[in-house]
PDB file of N, CA and C in Angstrom:
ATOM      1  N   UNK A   1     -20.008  18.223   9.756  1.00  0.00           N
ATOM      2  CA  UNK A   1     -19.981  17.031   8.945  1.00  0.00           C
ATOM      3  C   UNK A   1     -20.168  15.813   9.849  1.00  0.00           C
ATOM      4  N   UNK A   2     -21.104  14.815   9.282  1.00  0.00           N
ATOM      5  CA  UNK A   2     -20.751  13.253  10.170  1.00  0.00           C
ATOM      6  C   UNK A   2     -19.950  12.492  10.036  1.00  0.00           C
ATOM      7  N   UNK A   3     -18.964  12.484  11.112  1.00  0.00           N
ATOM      8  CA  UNK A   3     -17.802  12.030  10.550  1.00  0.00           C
ATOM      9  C   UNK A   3     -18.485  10.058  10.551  1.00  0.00           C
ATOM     10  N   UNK A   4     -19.584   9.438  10.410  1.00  0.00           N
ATOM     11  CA  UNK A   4     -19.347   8.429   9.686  1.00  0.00           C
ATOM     12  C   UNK A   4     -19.266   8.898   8.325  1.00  0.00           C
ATOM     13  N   UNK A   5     -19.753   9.804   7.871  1.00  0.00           N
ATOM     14  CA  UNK A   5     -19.840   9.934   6.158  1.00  0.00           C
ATOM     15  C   UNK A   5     -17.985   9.766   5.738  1.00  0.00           C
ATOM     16  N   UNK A   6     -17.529  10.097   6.375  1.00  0.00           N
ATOM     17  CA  UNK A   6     -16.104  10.239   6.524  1.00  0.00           C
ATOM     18  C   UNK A   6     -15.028   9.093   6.168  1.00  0.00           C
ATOM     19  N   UNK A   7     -15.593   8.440   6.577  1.00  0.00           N
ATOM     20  CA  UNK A   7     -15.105   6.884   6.822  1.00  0.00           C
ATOM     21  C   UNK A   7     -14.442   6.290   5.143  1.00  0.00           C
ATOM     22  N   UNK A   8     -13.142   5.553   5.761  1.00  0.00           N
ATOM     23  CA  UNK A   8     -12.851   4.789   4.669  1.00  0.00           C
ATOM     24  C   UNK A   8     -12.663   3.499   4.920  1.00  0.00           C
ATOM     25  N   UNK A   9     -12.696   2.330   3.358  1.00  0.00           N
ATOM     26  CA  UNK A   9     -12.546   1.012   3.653  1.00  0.00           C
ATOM     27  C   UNK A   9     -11.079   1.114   4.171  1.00  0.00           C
ATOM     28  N   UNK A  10     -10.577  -0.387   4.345  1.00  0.00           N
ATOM     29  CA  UNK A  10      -9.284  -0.457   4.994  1.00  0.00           C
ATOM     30  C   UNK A  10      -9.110  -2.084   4.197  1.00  0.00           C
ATOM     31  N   UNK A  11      -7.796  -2.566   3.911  1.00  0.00           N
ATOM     32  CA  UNK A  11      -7.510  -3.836   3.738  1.00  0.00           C
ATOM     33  C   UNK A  11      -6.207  -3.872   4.366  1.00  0.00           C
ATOM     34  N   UNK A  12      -5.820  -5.307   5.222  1.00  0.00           N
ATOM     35  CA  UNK A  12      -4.256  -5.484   5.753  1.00  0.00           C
ATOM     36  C   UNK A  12      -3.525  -6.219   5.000  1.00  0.00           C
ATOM     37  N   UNK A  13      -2.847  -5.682   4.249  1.00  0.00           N
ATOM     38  CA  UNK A  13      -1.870  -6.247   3.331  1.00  0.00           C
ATOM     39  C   UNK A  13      -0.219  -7.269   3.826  1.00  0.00           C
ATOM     40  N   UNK A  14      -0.332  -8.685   3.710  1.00  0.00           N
ATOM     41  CA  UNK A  14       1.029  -8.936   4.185  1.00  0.00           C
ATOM     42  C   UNK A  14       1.585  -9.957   3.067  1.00  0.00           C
ATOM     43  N   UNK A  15       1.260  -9.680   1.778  1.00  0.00           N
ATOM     44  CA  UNK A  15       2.059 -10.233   0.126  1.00  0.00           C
ATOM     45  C   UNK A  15       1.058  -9.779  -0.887  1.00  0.00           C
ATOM     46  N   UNK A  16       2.020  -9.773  -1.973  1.00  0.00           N
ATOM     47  CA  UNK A  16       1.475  -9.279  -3.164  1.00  0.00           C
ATOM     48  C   UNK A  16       0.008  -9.439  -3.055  1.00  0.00           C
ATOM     49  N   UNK A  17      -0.928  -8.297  -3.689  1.00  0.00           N
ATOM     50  CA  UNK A  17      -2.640  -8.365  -3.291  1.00  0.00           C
ATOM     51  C   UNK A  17      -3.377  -7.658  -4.324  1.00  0.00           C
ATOM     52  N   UNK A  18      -4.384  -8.111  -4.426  1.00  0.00           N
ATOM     53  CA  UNK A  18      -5.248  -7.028  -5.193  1.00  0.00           C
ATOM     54  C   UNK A  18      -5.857  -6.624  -4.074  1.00  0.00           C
ATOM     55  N   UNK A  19      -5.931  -5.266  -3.945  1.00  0.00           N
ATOM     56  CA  UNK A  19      -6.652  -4.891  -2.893  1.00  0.00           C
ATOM     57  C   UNK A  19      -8.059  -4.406  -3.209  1.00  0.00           C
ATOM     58  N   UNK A  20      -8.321  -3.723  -4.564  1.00  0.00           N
ATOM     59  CA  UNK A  20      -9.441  -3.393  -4.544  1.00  0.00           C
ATOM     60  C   UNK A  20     -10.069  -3.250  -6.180  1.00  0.00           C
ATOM     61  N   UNK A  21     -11.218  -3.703  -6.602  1.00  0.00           N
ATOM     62  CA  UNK A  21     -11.318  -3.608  -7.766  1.00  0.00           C
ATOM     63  C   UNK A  21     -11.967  -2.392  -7.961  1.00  0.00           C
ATOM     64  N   UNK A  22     -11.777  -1.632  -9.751  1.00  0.00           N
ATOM     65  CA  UNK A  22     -13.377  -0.701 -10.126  1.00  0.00           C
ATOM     66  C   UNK A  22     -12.589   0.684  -9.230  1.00  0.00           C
ATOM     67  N   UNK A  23     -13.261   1.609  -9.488  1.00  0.00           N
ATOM     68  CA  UNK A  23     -12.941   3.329  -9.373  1.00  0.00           C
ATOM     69  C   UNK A  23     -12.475   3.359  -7.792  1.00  0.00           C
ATOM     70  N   UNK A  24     -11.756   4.237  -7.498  1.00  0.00           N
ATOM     71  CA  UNK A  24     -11.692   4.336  -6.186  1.00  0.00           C
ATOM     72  C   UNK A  24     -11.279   5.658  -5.188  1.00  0.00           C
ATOM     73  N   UNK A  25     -10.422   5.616  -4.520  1.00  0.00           N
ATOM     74  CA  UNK A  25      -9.939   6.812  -4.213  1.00  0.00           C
ATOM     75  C   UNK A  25      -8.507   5.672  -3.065  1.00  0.00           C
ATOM     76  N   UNK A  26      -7.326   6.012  -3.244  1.00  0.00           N
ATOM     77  CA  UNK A  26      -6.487   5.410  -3.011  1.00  0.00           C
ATOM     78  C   UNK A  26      -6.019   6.922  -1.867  1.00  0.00           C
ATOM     79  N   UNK A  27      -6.378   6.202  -0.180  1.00  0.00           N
ATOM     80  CA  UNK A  27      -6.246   7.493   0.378  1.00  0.00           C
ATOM     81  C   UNK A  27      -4.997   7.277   1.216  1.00  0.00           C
ATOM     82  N   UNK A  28      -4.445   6.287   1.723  1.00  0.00           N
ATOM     83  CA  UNK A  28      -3.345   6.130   2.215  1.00  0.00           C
ATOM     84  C   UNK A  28      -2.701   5.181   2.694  1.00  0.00           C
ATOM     85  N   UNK A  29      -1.646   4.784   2.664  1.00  0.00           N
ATOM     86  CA  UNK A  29      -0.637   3.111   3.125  1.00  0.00           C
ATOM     87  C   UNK A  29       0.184   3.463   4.646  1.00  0.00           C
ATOM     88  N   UNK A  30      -0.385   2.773   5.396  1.00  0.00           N
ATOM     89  CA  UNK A  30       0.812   2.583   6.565  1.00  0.00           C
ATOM     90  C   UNK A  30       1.167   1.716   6.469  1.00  0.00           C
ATOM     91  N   UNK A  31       2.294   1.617   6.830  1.00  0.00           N
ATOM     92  CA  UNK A  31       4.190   0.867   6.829  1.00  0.00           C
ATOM     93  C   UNK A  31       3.767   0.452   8.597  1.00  0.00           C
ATOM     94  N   UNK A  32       3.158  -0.688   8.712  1.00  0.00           N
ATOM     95  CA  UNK A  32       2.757  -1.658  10.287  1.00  0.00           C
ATOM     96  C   UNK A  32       4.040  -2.022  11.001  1.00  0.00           C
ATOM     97  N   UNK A  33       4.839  -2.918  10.115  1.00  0.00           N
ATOM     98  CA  UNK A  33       5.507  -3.194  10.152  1.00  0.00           C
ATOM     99  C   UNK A  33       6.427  -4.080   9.220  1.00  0.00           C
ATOM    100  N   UNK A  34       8.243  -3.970   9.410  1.00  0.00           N
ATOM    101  CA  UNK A  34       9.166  -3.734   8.769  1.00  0.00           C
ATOM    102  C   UNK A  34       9.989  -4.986   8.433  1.00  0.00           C
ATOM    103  N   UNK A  35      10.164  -5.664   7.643  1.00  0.00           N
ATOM    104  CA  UNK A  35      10.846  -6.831   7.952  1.00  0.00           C
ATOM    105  C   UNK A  35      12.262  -6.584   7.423  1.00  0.00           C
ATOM    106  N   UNK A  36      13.481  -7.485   7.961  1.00  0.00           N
ATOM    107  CA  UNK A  36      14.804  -7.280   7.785  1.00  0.00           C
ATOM    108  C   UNK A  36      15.044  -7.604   5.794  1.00  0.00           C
ATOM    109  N   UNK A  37      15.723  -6.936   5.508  1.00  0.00           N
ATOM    110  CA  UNK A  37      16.295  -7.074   3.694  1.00  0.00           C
ATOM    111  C   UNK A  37      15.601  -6.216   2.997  1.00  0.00           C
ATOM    112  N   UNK A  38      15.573  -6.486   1.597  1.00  0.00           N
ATOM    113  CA  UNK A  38      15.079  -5.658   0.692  1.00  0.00           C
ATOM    114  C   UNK A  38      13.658  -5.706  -0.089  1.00  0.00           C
ATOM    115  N   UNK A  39      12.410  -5.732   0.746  1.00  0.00           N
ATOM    116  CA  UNK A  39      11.457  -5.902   0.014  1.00  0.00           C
ATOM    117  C   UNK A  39      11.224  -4.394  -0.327  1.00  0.00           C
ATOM    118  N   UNK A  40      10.112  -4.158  -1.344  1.00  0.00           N
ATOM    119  CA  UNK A  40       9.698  -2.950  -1.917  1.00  0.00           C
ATOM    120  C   UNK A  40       8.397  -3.465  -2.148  1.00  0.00           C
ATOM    121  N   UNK A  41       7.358  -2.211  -2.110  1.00  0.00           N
ATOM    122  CA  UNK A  41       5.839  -2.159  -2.213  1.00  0.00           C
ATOM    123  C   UNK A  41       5.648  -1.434  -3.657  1.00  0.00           C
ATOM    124  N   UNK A  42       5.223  -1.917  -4.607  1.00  0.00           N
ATOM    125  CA  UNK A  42       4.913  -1.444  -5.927  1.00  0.00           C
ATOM    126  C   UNK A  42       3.254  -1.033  -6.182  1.00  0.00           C
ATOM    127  N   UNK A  43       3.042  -0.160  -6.305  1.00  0.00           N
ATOM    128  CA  UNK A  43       1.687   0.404  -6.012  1.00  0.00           C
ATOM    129  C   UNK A  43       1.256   0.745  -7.453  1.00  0.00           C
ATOM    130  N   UNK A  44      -0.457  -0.253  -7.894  1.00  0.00           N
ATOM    131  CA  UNK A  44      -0.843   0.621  -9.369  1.00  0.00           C
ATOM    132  C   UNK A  44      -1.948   0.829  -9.065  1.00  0.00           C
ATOM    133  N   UNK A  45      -2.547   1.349 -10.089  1.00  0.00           N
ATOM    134  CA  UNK A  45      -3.860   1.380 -10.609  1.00  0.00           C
ATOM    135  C   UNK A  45      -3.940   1.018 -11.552  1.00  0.00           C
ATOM    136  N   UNK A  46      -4.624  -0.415 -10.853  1.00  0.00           N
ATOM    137  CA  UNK A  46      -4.953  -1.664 -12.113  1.00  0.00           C
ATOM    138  C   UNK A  46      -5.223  -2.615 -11.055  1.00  0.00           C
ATOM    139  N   UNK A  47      -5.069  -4.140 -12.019  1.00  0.00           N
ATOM    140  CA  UNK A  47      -5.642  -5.490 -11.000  1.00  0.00           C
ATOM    141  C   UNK A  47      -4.467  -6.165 -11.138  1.00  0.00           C
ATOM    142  N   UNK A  48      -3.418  -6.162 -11.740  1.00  0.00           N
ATOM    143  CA  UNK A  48      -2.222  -6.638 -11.855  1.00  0.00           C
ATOM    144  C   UNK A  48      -1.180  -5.622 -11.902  1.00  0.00           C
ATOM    145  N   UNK A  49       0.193  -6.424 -11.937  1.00  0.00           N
ATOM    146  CA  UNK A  49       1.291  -5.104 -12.108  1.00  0.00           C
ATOM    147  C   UNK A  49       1.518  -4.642 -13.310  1.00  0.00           C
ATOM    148  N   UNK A  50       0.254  -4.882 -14.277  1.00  0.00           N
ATOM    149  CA  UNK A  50       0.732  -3.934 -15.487  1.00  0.00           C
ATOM    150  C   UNK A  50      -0.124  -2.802 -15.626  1.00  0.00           C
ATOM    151  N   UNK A  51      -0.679  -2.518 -14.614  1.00  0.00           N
ATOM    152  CA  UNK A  51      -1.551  -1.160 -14.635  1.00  0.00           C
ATOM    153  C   UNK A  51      -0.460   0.331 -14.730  1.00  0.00           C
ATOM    154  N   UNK A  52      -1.299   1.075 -13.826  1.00  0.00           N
ATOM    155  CA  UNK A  52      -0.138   2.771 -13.942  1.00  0.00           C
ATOM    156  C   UNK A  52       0.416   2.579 -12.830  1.00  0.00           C
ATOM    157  N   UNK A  53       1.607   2.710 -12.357  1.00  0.00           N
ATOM    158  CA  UNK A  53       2.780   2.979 -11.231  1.00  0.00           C
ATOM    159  C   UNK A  53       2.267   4.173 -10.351  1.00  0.00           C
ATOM    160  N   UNK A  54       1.303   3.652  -9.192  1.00  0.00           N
ATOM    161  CA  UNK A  54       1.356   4.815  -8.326  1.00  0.00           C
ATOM    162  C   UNK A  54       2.712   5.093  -7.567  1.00  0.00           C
ATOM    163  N   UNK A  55       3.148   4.211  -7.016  1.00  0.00           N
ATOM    164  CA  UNK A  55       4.405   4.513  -6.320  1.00  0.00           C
ATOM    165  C   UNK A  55       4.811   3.477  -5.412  1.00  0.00           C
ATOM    166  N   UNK A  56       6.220   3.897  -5.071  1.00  0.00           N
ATOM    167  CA  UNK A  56       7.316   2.442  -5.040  1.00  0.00           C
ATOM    168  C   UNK A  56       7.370   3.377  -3.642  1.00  0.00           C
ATOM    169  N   UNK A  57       7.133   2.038  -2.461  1.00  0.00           N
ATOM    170  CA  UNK A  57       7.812   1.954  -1.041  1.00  0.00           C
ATOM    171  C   UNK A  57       8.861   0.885  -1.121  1.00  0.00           C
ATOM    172  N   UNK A  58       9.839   1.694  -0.550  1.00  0.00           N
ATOM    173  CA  UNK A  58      11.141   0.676  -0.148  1.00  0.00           C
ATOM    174  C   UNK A  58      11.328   0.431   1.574  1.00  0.00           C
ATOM    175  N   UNK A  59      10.668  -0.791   1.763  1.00  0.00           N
ATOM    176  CA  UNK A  59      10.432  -0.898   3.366  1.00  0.00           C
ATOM    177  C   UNK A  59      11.108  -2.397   3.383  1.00  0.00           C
ATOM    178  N   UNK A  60      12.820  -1.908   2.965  1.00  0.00           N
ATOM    179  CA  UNK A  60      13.990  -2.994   3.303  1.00  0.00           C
ATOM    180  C   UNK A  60      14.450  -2.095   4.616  1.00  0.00           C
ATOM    181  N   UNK A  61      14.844  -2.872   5.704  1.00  0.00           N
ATOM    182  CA  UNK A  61      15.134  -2.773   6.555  1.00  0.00           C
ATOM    183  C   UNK A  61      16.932  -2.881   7.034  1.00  0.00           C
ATOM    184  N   UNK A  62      17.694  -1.583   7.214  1.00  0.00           N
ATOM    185  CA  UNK A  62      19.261  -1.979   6.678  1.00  0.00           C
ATOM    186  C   UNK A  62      20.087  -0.317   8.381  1.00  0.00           C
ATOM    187  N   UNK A  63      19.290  -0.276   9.144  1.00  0.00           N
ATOM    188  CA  UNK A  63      19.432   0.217  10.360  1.00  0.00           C
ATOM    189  C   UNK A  63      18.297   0.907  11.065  1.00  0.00           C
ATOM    190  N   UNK A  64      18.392   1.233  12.858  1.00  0.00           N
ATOM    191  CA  UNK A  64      17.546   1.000  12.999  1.00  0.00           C
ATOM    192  C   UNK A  64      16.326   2.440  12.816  1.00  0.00           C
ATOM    193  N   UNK A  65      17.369   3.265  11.978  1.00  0.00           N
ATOM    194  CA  UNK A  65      16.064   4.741  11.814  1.00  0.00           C
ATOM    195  C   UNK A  65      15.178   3.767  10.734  1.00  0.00           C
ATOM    196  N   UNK A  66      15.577   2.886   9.993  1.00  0.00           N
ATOM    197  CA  UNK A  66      14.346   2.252   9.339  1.00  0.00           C
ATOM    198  C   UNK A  66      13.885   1.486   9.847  1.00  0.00           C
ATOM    199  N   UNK A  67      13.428   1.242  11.177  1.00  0.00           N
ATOM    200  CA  UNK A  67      12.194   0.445  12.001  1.00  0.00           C
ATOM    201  C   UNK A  67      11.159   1.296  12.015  1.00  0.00           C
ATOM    202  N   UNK A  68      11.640   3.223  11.855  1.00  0.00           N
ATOM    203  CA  UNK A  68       9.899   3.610  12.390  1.00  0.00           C
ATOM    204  C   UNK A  68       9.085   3.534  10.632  1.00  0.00           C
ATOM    205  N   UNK A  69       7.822   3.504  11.328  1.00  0.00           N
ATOM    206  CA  UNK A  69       6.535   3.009  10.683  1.00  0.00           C
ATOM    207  C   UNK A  69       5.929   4.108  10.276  1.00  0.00           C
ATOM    208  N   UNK A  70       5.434   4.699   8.809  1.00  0.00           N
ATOM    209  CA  UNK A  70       4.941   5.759   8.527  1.00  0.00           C
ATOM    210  C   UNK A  70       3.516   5.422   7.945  1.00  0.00           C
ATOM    211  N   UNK A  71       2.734   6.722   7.919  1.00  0.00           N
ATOM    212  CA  UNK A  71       1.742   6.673   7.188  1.00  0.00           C
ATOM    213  C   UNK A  71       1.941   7.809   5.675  1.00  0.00           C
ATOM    214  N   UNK A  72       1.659   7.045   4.848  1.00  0.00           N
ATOM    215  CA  UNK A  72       1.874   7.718   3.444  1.00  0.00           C
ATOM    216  C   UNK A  72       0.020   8.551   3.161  1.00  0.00           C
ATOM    217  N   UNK A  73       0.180   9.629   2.786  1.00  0.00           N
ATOM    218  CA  UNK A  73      -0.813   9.949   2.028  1.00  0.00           C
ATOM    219  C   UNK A  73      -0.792  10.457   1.055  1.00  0.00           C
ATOM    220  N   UNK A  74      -2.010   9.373   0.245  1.00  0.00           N
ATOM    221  CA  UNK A  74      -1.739   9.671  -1.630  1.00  0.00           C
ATOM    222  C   UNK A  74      -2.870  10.181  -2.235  1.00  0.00           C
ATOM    223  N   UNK A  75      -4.119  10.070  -1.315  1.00  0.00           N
ATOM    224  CA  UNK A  75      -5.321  10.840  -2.077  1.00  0.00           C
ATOM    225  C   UNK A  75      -5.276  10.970  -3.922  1.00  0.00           C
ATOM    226  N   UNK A  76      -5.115   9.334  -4.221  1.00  0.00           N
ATOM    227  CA  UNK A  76      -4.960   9.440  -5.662  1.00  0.00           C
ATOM    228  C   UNK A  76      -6.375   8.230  -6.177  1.00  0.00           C
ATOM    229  N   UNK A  77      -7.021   9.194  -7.273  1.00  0.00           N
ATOM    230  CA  UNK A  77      -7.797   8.215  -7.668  1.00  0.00           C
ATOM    231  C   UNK A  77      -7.708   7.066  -8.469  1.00  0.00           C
ATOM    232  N   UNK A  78      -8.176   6.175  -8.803  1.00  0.00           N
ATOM    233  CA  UNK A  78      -7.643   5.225  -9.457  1.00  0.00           C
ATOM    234  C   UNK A  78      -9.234   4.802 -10.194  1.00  0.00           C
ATOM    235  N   UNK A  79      -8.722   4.260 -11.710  1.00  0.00           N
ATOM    236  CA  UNK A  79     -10.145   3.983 -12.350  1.00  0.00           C
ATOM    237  C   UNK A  79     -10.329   2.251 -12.540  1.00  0.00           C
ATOM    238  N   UNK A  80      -9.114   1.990 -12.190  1.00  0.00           N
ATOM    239  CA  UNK A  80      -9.067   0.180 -12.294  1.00  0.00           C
ATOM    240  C   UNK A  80      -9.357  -0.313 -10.918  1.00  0.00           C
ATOM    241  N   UNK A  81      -8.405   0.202  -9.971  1.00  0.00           N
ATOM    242  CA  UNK A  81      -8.265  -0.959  -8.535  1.00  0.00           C
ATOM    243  C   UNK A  81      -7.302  -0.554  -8.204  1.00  0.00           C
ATOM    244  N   UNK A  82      -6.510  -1.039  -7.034  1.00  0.00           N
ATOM    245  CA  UNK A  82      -5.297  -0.964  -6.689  1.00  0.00           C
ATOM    246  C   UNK A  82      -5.245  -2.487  -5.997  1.00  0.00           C
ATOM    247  N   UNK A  83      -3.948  -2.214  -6.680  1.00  0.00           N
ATOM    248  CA  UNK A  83      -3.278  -3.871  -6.808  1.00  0.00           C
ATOM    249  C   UNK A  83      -1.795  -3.458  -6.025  1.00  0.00           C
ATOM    250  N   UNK A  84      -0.864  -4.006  -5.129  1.00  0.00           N
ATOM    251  CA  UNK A  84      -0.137  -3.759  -4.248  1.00  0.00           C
ATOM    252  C   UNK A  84       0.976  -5.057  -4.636  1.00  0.00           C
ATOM    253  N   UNK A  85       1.846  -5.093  -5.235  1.00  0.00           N
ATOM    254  CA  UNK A  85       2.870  -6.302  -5.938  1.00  0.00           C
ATOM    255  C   UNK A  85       4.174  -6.290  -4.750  1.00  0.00           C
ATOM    256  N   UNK A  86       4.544  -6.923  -3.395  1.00  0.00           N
ATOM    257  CA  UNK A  86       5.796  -6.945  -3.007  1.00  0.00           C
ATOM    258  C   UNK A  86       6.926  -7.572  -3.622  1.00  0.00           C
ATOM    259  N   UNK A  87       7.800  -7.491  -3.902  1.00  0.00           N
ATOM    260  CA  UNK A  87       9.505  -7.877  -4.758  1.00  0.00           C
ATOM    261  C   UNK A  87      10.612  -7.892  -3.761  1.00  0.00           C
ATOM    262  N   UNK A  88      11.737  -8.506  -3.863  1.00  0.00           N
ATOM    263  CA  UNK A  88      12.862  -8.405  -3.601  1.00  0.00           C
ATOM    264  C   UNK A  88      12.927  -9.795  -2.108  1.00  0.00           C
ATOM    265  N   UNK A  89      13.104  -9.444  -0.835  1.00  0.00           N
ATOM    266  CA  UNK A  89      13.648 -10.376  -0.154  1.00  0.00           C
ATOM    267  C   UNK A  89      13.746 -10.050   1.779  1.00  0.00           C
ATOM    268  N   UNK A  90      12.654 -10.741   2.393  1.00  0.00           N
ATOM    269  CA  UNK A  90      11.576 -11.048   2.083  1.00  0.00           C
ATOM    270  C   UNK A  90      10.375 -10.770   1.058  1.00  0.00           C
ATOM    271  N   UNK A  91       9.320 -11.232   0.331  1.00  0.00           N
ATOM    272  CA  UNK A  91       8.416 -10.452  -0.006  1.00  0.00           C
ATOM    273  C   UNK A  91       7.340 -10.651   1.180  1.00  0.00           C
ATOM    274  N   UNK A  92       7.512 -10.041   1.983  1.00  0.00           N
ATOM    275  CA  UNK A  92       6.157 -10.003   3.421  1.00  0.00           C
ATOM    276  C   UNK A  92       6.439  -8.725   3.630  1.00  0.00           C
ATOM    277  N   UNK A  93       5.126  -7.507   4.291  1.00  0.00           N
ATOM    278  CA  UNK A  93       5.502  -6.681   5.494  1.00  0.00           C
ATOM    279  C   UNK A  93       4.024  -6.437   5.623  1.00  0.00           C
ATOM    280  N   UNK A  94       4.006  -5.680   6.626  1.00  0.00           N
ATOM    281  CA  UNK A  94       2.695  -5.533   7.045  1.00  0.00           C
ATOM    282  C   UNK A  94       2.510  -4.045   6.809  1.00  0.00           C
ATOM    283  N   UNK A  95       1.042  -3.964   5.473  1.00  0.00           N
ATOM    284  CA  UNK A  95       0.998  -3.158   5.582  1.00  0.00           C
ATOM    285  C   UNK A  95      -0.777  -2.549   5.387  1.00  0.00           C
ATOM    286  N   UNK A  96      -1.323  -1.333   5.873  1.00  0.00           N
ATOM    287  CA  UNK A  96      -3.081  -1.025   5.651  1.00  0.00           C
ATOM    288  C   UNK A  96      -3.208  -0.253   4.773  1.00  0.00           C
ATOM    289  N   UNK A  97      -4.181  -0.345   3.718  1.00  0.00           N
ATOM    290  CA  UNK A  97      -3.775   0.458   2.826  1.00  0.00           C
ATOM    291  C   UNK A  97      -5.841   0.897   2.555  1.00  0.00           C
ATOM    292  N   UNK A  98      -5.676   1.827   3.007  1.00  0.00           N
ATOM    293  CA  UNK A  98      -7.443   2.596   3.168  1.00  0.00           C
ATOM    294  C   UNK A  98      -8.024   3.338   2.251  1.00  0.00           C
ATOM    295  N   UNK A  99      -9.175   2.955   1.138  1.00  0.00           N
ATOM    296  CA  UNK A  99      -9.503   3.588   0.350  1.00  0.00           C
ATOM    297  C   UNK A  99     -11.010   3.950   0.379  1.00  0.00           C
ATOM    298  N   UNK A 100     -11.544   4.742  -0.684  1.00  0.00           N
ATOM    299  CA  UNK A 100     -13.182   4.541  -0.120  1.00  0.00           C
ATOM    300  C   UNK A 100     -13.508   4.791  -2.023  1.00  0.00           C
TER     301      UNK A 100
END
């Protein structure tokens, strides 16, 4: 295989975002980095937060096994977009979220 065929987009997410409009393939979120309190990453498929609930990251920061940084993989398609809503306190973190 060529691994350019391979290749996915990428966007760096650091507050609520639309990340991507129209069909997609939602292939995975890394957690960059962590900020102190309770924010959460609300994940749809849609262009706003009233689309479908892919899934809730809780990247509040409350000792230090929650400093390490993961990569999530969701290999989920989506027919709207994915739209990425942060809540709670900070709403910042840094995060990449790569689709194609």
């Amino acid at each position: 295989m060529n691994p350019l065929e391979f290749g996915f987009d990428f966007v760096q997410v650091g507050s609520t975002s639309l990340v991507r409009t129209g069909a997609c393939v939602l292939h995975t979120i890394t957690v960059n980095r962590l900020d102190a309190g309770t924010c959460v990453a609300s994940v749809y498929d849609g262009i706003d937060g009233t689309g479908t609930l892919i899934a809730t990251i809780d990247l509040g920061v409350t000792d230090v096994v929650d400093l390490l940084v993961a990569t999530l993989i969701l290999d989920v398609r989506c027919t709207t977009g994915i739209y990425v809503a942060l809540t709670g306190s900070p709403t910042t973190a840094s995060l990449t979220v790569t689709f194609r």
